[in-house]
PDB file of N, CA and C in Angstrom:
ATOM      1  N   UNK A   1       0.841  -1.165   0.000  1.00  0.00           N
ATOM      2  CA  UNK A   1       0.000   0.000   0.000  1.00  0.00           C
ATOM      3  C   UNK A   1       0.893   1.238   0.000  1.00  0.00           C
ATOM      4  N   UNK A   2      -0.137   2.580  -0.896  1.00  0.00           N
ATOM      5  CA  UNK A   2       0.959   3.506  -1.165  1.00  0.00           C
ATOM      6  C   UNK A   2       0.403   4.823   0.386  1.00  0.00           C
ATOM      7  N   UNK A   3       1.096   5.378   0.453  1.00  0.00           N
ATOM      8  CA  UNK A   3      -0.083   7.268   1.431  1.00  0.00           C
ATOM      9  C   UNK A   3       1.166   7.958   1.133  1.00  0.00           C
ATOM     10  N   UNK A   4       0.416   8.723   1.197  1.00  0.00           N
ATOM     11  CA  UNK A   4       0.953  10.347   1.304  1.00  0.00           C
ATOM     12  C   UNK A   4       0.686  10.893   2.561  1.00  0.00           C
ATOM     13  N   UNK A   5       0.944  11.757   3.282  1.00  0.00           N
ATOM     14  CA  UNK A   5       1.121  12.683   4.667  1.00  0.00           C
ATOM     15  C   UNK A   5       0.693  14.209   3.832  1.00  0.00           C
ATOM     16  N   UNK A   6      -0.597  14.459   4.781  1.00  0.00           N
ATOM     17  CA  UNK A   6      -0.972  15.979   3.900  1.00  0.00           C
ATOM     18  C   UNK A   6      -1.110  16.876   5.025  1.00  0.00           C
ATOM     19  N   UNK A   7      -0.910  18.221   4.800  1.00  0.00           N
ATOM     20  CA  UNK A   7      -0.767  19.158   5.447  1.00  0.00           C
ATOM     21  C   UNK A   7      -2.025  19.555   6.038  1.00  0.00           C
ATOM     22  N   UNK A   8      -3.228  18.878   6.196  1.00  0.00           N
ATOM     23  CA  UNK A   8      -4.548  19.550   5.755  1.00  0.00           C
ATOM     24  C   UNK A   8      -4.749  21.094   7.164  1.00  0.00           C
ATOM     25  N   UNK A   9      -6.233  21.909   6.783  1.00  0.00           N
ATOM     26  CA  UNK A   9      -6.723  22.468   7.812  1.00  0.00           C
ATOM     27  C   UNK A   9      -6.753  21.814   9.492  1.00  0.00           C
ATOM     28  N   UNK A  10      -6.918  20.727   9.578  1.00  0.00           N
ATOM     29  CA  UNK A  10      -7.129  19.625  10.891  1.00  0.00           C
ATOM     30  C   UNK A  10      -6.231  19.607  11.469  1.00  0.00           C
ATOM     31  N   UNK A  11      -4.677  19.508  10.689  1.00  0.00           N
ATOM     32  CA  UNK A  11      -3.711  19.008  11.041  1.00  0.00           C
ATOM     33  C   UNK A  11      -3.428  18.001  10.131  1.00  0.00           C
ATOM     34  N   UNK A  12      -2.036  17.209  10.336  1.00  0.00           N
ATOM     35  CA  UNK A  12      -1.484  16.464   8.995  1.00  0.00           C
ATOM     36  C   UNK A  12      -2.639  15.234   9.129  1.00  0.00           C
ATOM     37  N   UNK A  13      -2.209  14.899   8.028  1.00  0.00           N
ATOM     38  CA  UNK A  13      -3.738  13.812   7.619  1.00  0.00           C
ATOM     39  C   UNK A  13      -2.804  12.288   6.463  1.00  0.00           C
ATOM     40  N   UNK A  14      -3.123  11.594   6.937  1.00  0.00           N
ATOM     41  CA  UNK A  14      -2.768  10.000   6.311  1.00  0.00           C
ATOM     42  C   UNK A  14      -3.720   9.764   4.971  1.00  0.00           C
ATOM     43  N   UNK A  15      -3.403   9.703   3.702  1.00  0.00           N
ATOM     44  CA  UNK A  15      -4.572   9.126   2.975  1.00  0.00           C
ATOM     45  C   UNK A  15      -3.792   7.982   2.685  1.00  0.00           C
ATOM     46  N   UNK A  16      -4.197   6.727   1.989  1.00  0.00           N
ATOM     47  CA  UNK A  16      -3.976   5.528   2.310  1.00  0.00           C
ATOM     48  C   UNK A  16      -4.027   5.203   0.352  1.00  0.00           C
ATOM     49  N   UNK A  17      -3.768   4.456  -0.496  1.00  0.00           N
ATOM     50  CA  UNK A  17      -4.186   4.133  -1.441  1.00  0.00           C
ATOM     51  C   UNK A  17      -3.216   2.758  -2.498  1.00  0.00           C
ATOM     52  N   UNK A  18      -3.899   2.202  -3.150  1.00  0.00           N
ATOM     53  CA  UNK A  18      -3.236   1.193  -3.721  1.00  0.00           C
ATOM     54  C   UNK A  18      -1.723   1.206  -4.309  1.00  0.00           C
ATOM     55  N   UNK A  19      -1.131   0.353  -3.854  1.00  0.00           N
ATOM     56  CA  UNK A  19       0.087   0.737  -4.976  1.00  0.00           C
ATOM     57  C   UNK A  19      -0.120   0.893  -6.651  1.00  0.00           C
ATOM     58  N   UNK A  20      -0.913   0.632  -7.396  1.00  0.00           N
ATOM     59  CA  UNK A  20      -1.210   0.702  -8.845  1.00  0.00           C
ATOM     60  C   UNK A  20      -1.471   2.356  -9.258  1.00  0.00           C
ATOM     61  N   UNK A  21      -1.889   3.291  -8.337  1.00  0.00           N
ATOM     62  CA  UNK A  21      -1.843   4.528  -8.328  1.00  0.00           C
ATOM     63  C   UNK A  21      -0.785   5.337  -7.998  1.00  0.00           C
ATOM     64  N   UNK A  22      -0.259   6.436  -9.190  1.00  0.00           N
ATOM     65  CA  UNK A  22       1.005   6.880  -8.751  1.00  0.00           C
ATOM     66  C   UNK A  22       0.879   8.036  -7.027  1.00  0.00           C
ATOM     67  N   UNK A  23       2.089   8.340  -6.305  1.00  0.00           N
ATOM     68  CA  UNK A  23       1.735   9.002  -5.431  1.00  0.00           C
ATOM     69  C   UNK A  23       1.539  10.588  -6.369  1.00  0.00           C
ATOM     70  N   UNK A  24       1.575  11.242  -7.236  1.00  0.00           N
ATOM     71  CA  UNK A  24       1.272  12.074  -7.744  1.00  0.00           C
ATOM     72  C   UNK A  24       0.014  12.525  -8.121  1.00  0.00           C
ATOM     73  N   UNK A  25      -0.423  11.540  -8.603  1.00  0.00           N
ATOM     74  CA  UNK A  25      -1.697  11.733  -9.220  1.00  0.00           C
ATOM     75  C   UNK A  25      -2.625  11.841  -7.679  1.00  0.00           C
ATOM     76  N   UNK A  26      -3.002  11.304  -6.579  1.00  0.00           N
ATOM     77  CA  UNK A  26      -3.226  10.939  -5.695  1.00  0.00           C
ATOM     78  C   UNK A  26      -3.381  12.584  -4.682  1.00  0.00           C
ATOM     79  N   UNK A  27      -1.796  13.087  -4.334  1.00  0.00           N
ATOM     80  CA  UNK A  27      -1.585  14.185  -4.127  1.00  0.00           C
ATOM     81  C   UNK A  27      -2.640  15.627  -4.828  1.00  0.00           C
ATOM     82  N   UNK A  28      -2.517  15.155  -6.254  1.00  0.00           N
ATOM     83  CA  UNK A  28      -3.062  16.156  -7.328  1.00  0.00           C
ATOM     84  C   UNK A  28      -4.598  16.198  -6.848  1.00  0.00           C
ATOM     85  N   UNK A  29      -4.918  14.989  -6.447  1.00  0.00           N
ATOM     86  CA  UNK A  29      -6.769  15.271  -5.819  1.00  0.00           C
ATOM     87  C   UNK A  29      -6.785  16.216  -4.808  1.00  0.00           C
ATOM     88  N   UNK A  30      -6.038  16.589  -3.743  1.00  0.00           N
ATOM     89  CA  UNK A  30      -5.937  16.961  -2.552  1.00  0.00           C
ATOM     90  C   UNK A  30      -5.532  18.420  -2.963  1.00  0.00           C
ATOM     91  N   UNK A  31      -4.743  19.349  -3.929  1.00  0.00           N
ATOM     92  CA  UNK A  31      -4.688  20.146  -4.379  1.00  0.00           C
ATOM     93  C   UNK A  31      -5.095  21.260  -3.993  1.00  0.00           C
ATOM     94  N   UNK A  32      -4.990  22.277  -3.318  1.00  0.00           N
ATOM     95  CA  UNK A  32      -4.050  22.983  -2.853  1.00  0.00           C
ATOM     96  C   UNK A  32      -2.815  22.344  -1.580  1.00  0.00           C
ATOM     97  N   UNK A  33      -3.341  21.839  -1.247  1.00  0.00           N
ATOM     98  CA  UNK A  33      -2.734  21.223   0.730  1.00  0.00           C
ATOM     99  C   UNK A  33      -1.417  20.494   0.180  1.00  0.00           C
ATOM    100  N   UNK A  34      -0.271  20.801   0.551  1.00  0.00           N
ATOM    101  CA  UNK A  34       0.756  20.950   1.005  1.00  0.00           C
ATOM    102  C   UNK A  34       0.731  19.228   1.018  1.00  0.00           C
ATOM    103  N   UNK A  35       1.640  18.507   0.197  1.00  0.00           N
ATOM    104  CA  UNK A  35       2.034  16.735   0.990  1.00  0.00           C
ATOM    105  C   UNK A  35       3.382  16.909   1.449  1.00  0.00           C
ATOM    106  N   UNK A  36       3.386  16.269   2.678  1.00  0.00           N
ATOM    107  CA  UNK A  36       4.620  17.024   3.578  1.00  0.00           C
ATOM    108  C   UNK A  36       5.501  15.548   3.660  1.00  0.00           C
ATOM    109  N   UNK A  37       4.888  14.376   3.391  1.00  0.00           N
ATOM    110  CA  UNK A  37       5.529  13.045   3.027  1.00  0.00           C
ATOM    111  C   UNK A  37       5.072  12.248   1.575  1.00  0.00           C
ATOM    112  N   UNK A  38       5.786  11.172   1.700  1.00  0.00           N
ATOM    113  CA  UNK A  38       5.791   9.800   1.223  1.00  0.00           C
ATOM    114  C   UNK A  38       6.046   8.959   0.604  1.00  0.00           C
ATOM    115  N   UNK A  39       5.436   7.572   0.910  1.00  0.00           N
ATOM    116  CA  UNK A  39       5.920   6.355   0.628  1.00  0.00           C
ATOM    117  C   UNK A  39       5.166   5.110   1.019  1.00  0.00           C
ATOM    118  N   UNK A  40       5.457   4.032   1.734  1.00  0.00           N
ATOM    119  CA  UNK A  40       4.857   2.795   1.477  1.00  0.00           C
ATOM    120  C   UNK A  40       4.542   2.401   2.507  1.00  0.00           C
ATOM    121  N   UNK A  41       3.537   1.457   2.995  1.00  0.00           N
ATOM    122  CA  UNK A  41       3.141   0.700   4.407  1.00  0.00           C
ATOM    123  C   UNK A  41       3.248  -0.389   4.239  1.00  0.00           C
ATOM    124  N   UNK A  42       3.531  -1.160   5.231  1.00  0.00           N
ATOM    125  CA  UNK A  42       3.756  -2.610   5.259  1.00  0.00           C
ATOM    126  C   UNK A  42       3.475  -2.372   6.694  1.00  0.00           C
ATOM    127  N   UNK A  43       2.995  -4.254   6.633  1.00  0.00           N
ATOM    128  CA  UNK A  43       3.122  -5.119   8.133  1.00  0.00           C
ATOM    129  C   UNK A  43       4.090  -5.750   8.199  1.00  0.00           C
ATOM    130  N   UNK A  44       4.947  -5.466   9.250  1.00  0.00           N
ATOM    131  CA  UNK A  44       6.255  -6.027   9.739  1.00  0.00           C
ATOM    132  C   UNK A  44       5.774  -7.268  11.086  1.00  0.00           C
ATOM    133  N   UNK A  45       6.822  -7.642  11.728  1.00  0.00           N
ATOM    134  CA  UNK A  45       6.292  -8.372  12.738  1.00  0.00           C
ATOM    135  C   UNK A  45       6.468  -7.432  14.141  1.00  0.00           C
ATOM    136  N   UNK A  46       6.258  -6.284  13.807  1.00  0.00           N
ATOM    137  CA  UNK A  46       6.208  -5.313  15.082  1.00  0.00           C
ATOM    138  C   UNK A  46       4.973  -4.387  14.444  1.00  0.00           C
ATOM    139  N   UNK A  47       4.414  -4.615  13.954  1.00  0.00           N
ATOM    140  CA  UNK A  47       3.491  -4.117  13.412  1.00  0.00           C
ATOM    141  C   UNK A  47       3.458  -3.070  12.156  1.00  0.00           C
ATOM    142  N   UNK A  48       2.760  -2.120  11.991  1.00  0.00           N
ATOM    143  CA  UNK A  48       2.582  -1.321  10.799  1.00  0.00           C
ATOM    144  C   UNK A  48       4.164  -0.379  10.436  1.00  0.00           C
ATOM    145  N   UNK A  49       4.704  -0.365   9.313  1.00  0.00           N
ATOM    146  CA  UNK A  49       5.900   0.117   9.299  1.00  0.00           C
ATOM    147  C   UNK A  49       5.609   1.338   7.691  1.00  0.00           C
ATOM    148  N   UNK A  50       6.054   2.553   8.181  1.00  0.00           N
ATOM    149  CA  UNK A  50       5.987   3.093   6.777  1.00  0.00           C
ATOM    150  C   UNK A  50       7.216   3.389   6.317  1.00  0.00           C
ATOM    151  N   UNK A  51       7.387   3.475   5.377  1.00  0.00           N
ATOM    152  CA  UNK A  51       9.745   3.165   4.401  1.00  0.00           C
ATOM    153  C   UNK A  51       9.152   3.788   3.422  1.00  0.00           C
ATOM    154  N   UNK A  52      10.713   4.311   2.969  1.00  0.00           N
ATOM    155  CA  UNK A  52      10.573   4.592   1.063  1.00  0.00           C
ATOM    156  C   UNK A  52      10.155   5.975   1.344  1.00  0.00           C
ATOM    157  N   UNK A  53      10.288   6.137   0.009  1.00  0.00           N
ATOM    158  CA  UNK A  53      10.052   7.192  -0.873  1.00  0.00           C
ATOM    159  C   UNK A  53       9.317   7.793  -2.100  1.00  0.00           C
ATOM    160  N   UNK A  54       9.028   8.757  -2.257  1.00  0.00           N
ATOM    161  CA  UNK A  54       8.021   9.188  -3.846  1.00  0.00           C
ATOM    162  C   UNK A  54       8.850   9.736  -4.866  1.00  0.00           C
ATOM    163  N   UNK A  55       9.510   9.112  -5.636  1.00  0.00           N
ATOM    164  CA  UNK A  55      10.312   9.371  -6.785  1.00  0.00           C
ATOM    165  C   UNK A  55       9.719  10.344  -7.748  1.00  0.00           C
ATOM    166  N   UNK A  56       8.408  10.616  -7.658  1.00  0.00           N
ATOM    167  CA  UNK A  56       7.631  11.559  -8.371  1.00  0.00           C
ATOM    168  C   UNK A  56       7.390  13.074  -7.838  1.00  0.00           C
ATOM    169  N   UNK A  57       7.408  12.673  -5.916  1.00  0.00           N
ATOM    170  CA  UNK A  57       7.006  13.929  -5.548  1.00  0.00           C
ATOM    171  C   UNK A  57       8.382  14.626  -4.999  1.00  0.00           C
ATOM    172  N   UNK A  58       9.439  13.510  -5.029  1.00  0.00           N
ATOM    173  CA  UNK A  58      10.788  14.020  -4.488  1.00  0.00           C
ATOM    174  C   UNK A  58      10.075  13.607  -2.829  1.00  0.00           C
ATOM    175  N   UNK A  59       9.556  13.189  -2.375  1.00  0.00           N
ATOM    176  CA  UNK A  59       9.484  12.786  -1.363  1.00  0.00           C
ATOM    177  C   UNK A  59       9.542  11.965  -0.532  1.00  0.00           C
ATOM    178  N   UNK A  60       9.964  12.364   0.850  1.00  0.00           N
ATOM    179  CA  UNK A  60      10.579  10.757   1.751  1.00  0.00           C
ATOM    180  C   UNK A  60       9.301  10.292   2.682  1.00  0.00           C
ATOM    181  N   UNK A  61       9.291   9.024   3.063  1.00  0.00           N
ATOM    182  CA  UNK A  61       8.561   8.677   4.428  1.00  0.00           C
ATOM    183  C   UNK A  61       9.273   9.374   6.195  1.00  0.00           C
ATOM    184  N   UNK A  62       8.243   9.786   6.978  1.00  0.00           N
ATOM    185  CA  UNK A  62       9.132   9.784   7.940  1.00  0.00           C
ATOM    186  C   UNK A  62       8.642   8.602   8.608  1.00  0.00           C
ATOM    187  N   UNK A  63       9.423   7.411   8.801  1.00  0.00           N
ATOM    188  CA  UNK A  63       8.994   6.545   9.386  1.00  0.00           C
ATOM    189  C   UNK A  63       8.658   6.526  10.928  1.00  0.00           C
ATOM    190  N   UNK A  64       8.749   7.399  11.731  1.00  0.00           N
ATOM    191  CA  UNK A  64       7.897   6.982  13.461  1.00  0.00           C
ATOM    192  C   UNK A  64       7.163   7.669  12.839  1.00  0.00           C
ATOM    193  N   UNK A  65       6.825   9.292  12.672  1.00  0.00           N
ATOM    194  CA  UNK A  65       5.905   9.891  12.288  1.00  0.00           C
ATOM    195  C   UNK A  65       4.646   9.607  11.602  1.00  0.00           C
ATOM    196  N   UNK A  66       4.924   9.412  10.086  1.00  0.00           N
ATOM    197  CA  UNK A  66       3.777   8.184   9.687  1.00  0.00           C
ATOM    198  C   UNK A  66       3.038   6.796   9.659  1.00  0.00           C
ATOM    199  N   UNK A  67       4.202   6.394  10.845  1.00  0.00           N
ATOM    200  CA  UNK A  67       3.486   5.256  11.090  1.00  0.00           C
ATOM    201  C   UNK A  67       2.324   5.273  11.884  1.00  0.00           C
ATOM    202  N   UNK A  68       3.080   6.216  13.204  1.00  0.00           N
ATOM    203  CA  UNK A  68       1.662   6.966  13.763  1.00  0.00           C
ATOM    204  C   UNK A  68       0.488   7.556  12.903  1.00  0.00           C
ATOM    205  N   UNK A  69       0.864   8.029  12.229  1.00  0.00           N
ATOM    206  CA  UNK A  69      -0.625   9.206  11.440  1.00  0.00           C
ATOM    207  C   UNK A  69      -1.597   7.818  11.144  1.00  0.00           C
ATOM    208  N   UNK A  70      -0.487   7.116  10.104  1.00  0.00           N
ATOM    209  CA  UNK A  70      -1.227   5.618   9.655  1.00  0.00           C
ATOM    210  C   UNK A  70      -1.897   4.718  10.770  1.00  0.00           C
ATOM    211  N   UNK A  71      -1.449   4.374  11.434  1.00  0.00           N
ATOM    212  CA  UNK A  71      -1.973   3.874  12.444  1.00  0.00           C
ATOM    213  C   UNK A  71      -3.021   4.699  13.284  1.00  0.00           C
ATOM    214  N   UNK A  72      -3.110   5.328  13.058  1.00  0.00           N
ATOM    215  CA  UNK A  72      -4.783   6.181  13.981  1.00  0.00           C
ATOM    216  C   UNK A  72      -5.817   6.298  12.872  1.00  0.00           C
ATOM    217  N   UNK A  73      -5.028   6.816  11.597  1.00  0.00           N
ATOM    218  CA  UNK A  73      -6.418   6.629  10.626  1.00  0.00           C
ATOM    219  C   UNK A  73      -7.063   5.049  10.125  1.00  0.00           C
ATOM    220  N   UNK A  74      -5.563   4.165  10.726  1.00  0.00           N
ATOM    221  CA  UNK A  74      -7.129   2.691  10.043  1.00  0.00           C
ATOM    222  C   UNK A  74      -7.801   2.636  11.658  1.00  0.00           C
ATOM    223  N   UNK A  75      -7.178   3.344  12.350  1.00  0.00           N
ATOM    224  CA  UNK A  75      -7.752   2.744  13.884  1.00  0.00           C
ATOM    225  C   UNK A  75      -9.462   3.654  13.412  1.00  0.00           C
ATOM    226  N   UNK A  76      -9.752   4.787  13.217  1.00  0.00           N
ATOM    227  CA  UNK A  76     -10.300   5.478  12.830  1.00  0.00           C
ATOM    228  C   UNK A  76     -11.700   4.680  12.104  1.00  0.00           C
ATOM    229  N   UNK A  77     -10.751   4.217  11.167  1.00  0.00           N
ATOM    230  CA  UNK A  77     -11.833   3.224  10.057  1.00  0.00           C
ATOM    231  C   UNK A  77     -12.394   1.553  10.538  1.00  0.00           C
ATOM    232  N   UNK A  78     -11.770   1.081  11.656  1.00  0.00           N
ATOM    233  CA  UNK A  78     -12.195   0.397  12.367  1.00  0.00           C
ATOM    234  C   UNK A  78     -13.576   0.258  12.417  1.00  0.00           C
ATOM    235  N   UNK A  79     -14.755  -0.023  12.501  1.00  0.00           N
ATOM    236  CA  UNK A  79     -16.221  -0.337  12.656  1.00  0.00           C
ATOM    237  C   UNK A  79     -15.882  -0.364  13.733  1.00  0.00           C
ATOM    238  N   UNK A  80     -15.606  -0.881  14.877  1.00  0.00           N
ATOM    239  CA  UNK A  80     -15.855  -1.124  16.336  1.00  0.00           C
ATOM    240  C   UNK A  80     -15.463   0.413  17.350  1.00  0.00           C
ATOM    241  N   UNK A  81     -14.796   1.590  16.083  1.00  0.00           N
ATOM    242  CA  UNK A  81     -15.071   2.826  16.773  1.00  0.00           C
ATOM    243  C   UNK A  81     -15.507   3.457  16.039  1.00  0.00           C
ATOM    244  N   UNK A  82     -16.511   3.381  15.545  1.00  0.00           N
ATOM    245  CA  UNK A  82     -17.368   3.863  15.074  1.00  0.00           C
ATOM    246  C   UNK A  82     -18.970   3.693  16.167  1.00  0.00           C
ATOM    247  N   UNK A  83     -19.387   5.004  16.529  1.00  0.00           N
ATOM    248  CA  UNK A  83     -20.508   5.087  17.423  1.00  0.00           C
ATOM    249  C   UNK A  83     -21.640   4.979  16.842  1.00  0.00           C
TER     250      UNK A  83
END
C-alpha cells in the first residue's frame, strides 16, 4: 500500500491508497494542501511500518511519524469505533 502525509486544515492527515496509483496523481486530488511526506506501508512483525520514498514527488517517508498518522487513521476506520 501507497499514502501520502498531507498538510490539511485539521492538522497532517494519512490518505492511504493502492500501490497501482502513482503518489502524484493521488496528491493532485488533494490540491491545494501541502504533501509534507511519502511512501509505502507494510506489516512487519512489530506491526505497521511506513519506508521509502516518492520518486515523483521528491518525497521521503518519515517513518515513526507516519506510522503513527497511519496507524490512527485505520484505527479510525475500524467499525468497532465507530458510534
Amino acid at each position: 500500500m501507497k499514502y501520502i502525509v498531507l498538510d490539511a486544515p485539521g492538522g497532517a492527515a494519512a490518505v492511504l491508497f493502492p500501490r497501482s496509483f502513482m503518489h502524484r496523481w493521488v496528491a493532485a486530488l488533494f490540491a491545494p494542501m501541502p504533501v509534507l511526506s511519502a511512501g509505502f506501508v507494510r506489516t512487519g512483525t512489530d506491526g505497521l511500518e511506513c519506508y521509502g520514498r516518492s520518486s515523483g514527488l521528491g518525497l521521503a517517508a518519515r517513518p515513526e511519524a507516519d506510522t503513527a498518522l497511519v496507524a490512527d487513521a485505520l484505527a479510525e476506520s475500524d467499525p468497532a469505533h465507530i458510534l
